[in-house]
C-alpha atoms as a PDB file:
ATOM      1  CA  UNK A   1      23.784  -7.496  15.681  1.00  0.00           C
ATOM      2  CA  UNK A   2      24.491  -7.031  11.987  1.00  0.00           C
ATOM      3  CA  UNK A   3      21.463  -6.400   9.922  1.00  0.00           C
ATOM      4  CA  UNK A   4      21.405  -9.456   7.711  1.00  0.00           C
ATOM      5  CA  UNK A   5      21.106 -11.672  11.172  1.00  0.00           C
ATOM      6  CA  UNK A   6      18.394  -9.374  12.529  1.00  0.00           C
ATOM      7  CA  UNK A   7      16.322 -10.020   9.505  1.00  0.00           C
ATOM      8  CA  UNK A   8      16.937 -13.275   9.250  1.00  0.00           C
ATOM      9  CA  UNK A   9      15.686 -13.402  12.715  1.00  0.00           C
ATOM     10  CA  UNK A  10      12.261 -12.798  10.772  1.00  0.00           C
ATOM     11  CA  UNK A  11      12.387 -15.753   8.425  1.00  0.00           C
ATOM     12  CA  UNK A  12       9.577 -17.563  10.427  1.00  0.00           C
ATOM     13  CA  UNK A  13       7.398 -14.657  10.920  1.00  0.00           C
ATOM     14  CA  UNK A  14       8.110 -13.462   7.053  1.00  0.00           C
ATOM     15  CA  UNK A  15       7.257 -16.934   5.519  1.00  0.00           C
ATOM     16  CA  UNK A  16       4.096 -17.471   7.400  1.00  0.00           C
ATOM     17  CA  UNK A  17       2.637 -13.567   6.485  1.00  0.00           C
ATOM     18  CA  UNK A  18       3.968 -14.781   2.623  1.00  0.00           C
ATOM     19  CA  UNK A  19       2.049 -18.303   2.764  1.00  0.00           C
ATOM     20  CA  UNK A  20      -1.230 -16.794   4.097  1.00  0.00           C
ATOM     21  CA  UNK A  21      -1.099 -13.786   1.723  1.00  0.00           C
ATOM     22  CA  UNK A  22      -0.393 -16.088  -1.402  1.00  0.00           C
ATOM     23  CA  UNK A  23      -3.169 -18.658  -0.252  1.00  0.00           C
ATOM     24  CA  UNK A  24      -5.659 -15.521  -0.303  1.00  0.00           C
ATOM     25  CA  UNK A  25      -5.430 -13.413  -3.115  1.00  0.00           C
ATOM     26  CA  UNK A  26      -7.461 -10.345  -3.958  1.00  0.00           C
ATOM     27  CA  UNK A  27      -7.278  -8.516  -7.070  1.00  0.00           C
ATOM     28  CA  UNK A  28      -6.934  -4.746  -7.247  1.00  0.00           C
ATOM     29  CA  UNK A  29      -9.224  -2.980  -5.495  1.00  0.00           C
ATOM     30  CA  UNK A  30     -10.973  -6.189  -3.595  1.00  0.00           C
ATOM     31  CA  UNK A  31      -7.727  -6.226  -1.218  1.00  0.00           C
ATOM     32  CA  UNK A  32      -9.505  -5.628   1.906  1.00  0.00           C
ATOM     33  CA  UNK A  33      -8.189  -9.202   3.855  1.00  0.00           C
ATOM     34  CA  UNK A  34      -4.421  -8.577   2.274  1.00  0.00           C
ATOM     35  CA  UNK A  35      -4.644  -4.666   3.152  1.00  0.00           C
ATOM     36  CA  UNK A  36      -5.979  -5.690   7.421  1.00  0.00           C
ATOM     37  CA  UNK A  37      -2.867  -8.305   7.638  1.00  0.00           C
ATOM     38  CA  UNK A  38      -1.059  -5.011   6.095  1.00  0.00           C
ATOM     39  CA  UNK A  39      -1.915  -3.004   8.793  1.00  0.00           C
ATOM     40  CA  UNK A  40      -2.475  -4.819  11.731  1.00  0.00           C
ATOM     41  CA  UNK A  41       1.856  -5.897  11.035  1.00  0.00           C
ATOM     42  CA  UNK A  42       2.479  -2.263  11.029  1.00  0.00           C
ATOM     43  CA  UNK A  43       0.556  -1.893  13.968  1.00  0.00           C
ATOM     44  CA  UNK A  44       2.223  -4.557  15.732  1.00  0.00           C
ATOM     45  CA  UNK A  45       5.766  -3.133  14.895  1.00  0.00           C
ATOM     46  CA  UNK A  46       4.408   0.766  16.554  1.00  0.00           C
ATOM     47  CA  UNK A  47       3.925   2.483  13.248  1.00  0.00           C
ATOM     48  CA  UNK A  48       0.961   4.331  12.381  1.00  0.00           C
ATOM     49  CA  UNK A  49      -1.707   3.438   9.941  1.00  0.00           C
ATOM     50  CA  UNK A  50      -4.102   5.091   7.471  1.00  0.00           C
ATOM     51  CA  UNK A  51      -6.410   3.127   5.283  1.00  0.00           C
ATOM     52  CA  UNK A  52      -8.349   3.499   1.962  1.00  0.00           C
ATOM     53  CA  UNK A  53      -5.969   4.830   0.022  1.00  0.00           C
ATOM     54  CA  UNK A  54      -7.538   4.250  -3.541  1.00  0.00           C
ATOM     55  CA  UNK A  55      -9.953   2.190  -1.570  1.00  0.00           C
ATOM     56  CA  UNK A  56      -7.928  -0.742  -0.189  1.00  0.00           C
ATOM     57  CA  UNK A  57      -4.394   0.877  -0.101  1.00  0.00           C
ATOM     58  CA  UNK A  58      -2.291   1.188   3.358  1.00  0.00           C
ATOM     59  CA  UNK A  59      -0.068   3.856   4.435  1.00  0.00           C
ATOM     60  CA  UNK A  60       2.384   3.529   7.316  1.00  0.00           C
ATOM     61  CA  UNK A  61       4.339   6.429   8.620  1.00  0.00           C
ATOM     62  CA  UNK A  62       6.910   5.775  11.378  1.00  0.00           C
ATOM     63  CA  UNK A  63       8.537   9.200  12.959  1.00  0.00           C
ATOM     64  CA  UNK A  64      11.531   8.744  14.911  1.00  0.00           C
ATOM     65  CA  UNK A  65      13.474  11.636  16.855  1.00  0.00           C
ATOM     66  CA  UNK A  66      13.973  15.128  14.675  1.00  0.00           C
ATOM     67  CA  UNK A  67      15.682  13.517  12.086  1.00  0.00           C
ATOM     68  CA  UNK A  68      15.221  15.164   8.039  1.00  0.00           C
ATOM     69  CA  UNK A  69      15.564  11.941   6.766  1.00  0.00           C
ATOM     70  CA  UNK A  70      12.798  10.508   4.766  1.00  0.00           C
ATOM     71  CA  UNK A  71      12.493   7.392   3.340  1.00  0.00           C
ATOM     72  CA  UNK A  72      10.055   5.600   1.057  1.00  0.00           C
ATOM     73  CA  UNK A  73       8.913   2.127   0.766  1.00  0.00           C
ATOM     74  CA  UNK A  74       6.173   0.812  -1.569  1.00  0.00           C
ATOM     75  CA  UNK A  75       4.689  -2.780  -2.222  1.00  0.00           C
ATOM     76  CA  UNK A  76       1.578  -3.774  -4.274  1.00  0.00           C
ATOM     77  CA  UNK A  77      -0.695  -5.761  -3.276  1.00  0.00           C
ATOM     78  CA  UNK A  78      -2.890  -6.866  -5.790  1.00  0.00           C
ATOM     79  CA  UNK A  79      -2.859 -10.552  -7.303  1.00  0.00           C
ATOM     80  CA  UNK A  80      -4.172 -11.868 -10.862  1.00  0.00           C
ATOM     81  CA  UNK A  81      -6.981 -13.357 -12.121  1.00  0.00           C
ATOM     82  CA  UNK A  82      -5.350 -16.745 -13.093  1.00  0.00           C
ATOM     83  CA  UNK A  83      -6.115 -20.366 -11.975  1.00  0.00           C
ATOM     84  CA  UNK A  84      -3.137 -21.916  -9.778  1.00  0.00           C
ATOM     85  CA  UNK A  85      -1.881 -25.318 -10.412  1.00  0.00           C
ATOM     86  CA  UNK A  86       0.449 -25.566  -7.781  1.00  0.00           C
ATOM     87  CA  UNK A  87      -0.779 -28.467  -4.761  1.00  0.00           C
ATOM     88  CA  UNK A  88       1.352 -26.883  -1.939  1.00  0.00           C
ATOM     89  CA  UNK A  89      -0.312 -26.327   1.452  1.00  0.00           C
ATOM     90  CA  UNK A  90      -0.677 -22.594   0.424  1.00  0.00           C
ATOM     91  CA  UNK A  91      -1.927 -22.605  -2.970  1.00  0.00           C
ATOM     92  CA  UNK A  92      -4.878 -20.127  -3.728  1.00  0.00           C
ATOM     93  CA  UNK A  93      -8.081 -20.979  -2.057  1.00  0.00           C
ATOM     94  CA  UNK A  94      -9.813 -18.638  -4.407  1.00  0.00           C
ATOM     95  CA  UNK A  95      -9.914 -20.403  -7.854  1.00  0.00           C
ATOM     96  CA  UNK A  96      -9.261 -18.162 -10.323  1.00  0.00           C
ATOM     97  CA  UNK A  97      -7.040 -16.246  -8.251  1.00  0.00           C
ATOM     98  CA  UNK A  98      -3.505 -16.096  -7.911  1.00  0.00           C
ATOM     99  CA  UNK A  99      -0.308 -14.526  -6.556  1.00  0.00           C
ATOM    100  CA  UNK A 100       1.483 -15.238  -9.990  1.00  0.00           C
ATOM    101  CA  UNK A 101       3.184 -11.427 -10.416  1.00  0.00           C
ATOM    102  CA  UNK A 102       5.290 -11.816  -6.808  1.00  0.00           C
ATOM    103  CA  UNK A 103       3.254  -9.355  -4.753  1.00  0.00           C
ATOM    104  CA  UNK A 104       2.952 -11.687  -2.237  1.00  0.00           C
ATOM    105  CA  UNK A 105       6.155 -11.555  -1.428  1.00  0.00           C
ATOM    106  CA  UNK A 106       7.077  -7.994  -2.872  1.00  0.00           C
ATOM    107  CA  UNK A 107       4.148  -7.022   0.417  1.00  0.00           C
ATOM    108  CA  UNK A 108       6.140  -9.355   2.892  1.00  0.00           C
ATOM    109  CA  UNK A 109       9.408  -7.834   2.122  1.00  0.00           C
ATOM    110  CA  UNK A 110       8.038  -4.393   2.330  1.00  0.00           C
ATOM    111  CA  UNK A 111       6.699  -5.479   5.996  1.00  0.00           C
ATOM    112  CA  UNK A 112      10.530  -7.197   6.670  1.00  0.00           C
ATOM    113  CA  UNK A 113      11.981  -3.555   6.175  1.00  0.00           C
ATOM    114  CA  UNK A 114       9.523  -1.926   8.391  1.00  0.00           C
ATOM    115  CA  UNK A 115       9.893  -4.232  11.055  1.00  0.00           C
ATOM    116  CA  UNK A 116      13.564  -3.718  11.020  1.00  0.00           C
ATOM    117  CA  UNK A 117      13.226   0.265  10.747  1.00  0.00           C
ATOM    118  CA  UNK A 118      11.022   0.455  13.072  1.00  0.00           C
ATOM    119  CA  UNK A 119      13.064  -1.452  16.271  1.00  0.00           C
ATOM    120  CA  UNK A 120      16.506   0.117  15.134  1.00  0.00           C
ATOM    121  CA  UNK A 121      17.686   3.364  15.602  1.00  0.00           C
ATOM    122  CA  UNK A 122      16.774   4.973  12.099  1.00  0.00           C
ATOM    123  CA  UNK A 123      16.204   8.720  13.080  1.00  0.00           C
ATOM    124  CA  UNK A 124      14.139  10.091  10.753  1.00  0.00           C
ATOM    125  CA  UNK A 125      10.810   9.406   8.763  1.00  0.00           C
ATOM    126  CA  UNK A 126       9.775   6.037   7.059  1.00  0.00           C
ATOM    127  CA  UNK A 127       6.533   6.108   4.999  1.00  0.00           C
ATOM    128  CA  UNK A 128       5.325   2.944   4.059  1.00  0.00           C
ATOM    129  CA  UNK A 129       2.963   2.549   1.571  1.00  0.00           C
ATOM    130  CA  UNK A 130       0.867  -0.825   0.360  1.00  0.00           C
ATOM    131  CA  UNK A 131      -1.411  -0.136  -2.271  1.00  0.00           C
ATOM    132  CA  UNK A 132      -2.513  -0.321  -6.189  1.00  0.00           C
ATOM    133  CA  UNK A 133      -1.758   2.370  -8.855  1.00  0.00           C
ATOM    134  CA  UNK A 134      -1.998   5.209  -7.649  1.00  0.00           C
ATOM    135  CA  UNK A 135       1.392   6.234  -5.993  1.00  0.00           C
ATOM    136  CA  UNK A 136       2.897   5.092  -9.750  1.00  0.00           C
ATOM    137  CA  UNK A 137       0.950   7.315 -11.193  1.00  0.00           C
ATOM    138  CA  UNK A 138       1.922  10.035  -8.881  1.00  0.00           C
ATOM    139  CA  UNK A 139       5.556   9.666  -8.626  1.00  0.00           C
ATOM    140  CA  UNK A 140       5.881   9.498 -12.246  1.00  0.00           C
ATOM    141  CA  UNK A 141       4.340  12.963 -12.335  1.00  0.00           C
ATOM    142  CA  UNK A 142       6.885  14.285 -10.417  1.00  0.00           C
ATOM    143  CA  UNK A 143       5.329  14.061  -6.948  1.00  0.00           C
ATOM    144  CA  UNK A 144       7.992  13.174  -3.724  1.00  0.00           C
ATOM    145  CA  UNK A 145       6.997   9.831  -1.518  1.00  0.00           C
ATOM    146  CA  UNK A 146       6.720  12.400   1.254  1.00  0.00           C
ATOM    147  CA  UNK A 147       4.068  14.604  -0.611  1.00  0.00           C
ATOM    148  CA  UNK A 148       2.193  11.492  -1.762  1.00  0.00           C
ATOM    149  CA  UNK A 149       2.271  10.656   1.836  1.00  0.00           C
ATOM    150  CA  UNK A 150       1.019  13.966   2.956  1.00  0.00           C
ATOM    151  CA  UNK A 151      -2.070  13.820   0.458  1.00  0.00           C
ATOM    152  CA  UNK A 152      -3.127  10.604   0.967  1.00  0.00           C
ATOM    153  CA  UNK A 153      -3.290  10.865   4.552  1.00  0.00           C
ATOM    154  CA  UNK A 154      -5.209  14.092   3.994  1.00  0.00           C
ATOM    155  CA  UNK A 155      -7.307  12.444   1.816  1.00  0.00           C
ATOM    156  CA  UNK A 156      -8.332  10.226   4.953  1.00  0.00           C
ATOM    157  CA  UNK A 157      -8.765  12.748   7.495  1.00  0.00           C
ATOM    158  CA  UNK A 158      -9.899  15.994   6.039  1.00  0.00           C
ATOM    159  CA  UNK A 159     -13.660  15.463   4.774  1.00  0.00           C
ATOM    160  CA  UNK A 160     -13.797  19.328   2.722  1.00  0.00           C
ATOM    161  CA  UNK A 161     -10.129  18.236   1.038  1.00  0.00           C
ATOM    162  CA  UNK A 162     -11.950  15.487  -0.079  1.00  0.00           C
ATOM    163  CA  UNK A 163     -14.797  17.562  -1.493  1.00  0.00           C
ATOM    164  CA  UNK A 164     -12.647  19.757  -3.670  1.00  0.00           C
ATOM    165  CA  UNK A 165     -10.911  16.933  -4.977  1.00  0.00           C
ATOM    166  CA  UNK A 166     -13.770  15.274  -6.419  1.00  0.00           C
ATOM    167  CA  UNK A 167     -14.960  18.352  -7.823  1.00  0.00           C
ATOM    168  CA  UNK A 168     -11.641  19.396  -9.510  1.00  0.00           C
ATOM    169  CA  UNK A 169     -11.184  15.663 -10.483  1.00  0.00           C
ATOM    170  CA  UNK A 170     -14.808  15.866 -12.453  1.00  0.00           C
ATOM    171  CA  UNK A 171     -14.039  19.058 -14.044  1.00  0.00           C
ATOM    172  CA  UNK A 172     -10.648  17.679 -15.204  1.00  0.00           C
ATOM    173  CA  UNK A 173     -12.276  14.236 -16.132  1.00  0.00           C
ATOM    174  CA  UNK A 174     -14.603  16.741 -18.307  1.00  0.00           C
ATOM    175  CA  UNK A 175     -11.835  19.015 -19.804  1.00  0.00           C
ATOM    176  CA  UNK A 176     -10.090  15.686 -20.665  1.00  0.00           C
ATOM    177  CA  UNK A 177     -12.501  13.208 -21.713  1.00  0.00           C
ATOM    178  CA  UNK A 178     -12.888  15.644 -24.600  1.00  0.00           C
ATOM    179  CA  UNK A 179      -9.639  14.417 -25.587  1.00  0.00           C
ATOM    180  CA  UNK A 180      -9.475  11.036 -24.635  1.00  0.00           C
ATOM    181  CA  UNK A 181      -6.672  11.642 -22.136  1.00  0.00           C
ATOM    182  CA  UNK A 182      -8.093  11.153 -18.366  1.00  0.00           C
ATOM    183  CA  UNK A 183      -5.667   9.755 -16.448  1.00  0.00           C
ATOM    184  CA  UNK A 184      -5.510   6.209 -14.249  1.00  0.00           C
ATOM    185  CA  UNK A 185      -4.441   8.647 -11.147  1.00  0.00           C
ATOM    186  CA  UNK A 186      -7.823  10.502 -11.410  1.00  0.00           C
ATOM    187  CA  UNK A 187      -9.035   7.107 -11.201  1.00  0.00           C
ATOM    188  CA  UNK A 188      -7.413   5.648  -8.540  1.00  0.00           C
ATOM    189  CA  UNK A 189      -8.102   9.089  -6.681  1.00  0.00           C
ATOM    190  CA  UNK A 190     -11.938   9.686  -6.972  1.00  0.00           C
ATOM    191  CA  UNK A 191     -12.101   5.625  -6.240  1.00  0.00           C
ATOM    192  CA  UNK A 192     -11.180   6.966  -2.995  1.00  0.00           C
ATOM    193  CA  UNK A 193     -12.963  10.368  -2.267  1.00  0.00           C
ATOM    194  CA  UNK A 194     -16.446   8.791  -3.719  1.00  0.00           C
ATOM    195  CA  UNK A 195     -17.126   7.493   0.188  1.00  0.00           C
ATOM    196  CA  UNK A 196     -15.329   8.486   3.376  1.00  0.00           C
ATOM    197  CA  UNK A 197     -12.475   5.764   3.830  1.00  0.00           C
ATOM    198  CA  UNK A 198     -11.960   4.363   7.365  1.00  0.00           C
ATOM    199  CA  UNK A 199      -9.125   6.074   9.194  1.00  0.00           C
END
């Protein structure tokens, strides 16, 4: 079957994970309803999940055969603080909250590709990631998907990593803050280490 009617396939499934993320919309960091639909569909399709990644994020990592491939795939999740006019069934039941930016549906397309990876015959590894911030920040300082992966998932399991990352992330907060230039990643990070995230 081509791939365009496989995912098509979806459309049901796709529009109701769509309507029930835009009718409840968190904003950054608050995501915790929008990250569990995250990753009990990953779940569902056999990939494996870590949570709290910068608190509320999801990462999905899907390992098929002995492939080298790698690929990425990234979705926020976050919605804005706005009030929605709109007076369809799904509208925001949270007034004052919206899905105005698209990341309702930027998630459920993120969740389409996974599905589809994850019952084909992709050899390789797919890391899927469904968070705020952070991996931005990260990629645009040169760091892979894979090795974002790799740290985050650390980050979850690996209670003295987290220790030394706090501490280096306070002494760089310190070195910095002298010069106004701490960084949103540093944030996003020690948002994360500051309690033990559920695995």
């Amino acid at each position: 079957m081509a791939i365009y009617n496989r995912i098509a396939d979806f459309h049901d499934d796709l529009s109701r994970i769509r309507r029930d993320i835009h009718a409840h919309p968190e904003t950054a960091f608050e995501e915790t309803r929008t990250a569990q639909v995250v990753a009990d569909e990953l779940e569902k399709y056999g990939i494996e999940v870590h949570r709290g990644l910068a608190k509320t994020g999801v990462v999905g990592s899907l390992k098929v055969g002995n492939g080298t491939k790698r690929i990425g795939l990234r979705a926020d999740i976050d919605a804005l603080d706005l009030y929605e006019l709109n007076e369809f069934d799904h509208k925001s039941v949270h007034d004052g909250k919206m899905h105005g930016c698209g990341h309702d549906g930027h998630t459920t397309m993120l969740l389409g590709a996974a599905r589809y990876l994850a019952e084909t015959e992709y050899v390789g590894l797919v890391n899927v990631l469904a968070e705020k911030e952070i991996v931005p920040e990260l990629l645009q300082n040169n760091f892979t998907v894979s090795k974002v992966t790799e740290i985050a998932v650390r980050l979850l399991q690996d209670e003295d990593y987290r220790a030394t990352m706090i501490s280096q992330l306070k002494s760089t907060r310190t070195k910095l803050g002298e010069a106004g230039a701490y960084d949103k990643a540093g944030q996003c990070i020690e948002n994360v280490l500051s309690k033990k995230p559920a695995v």
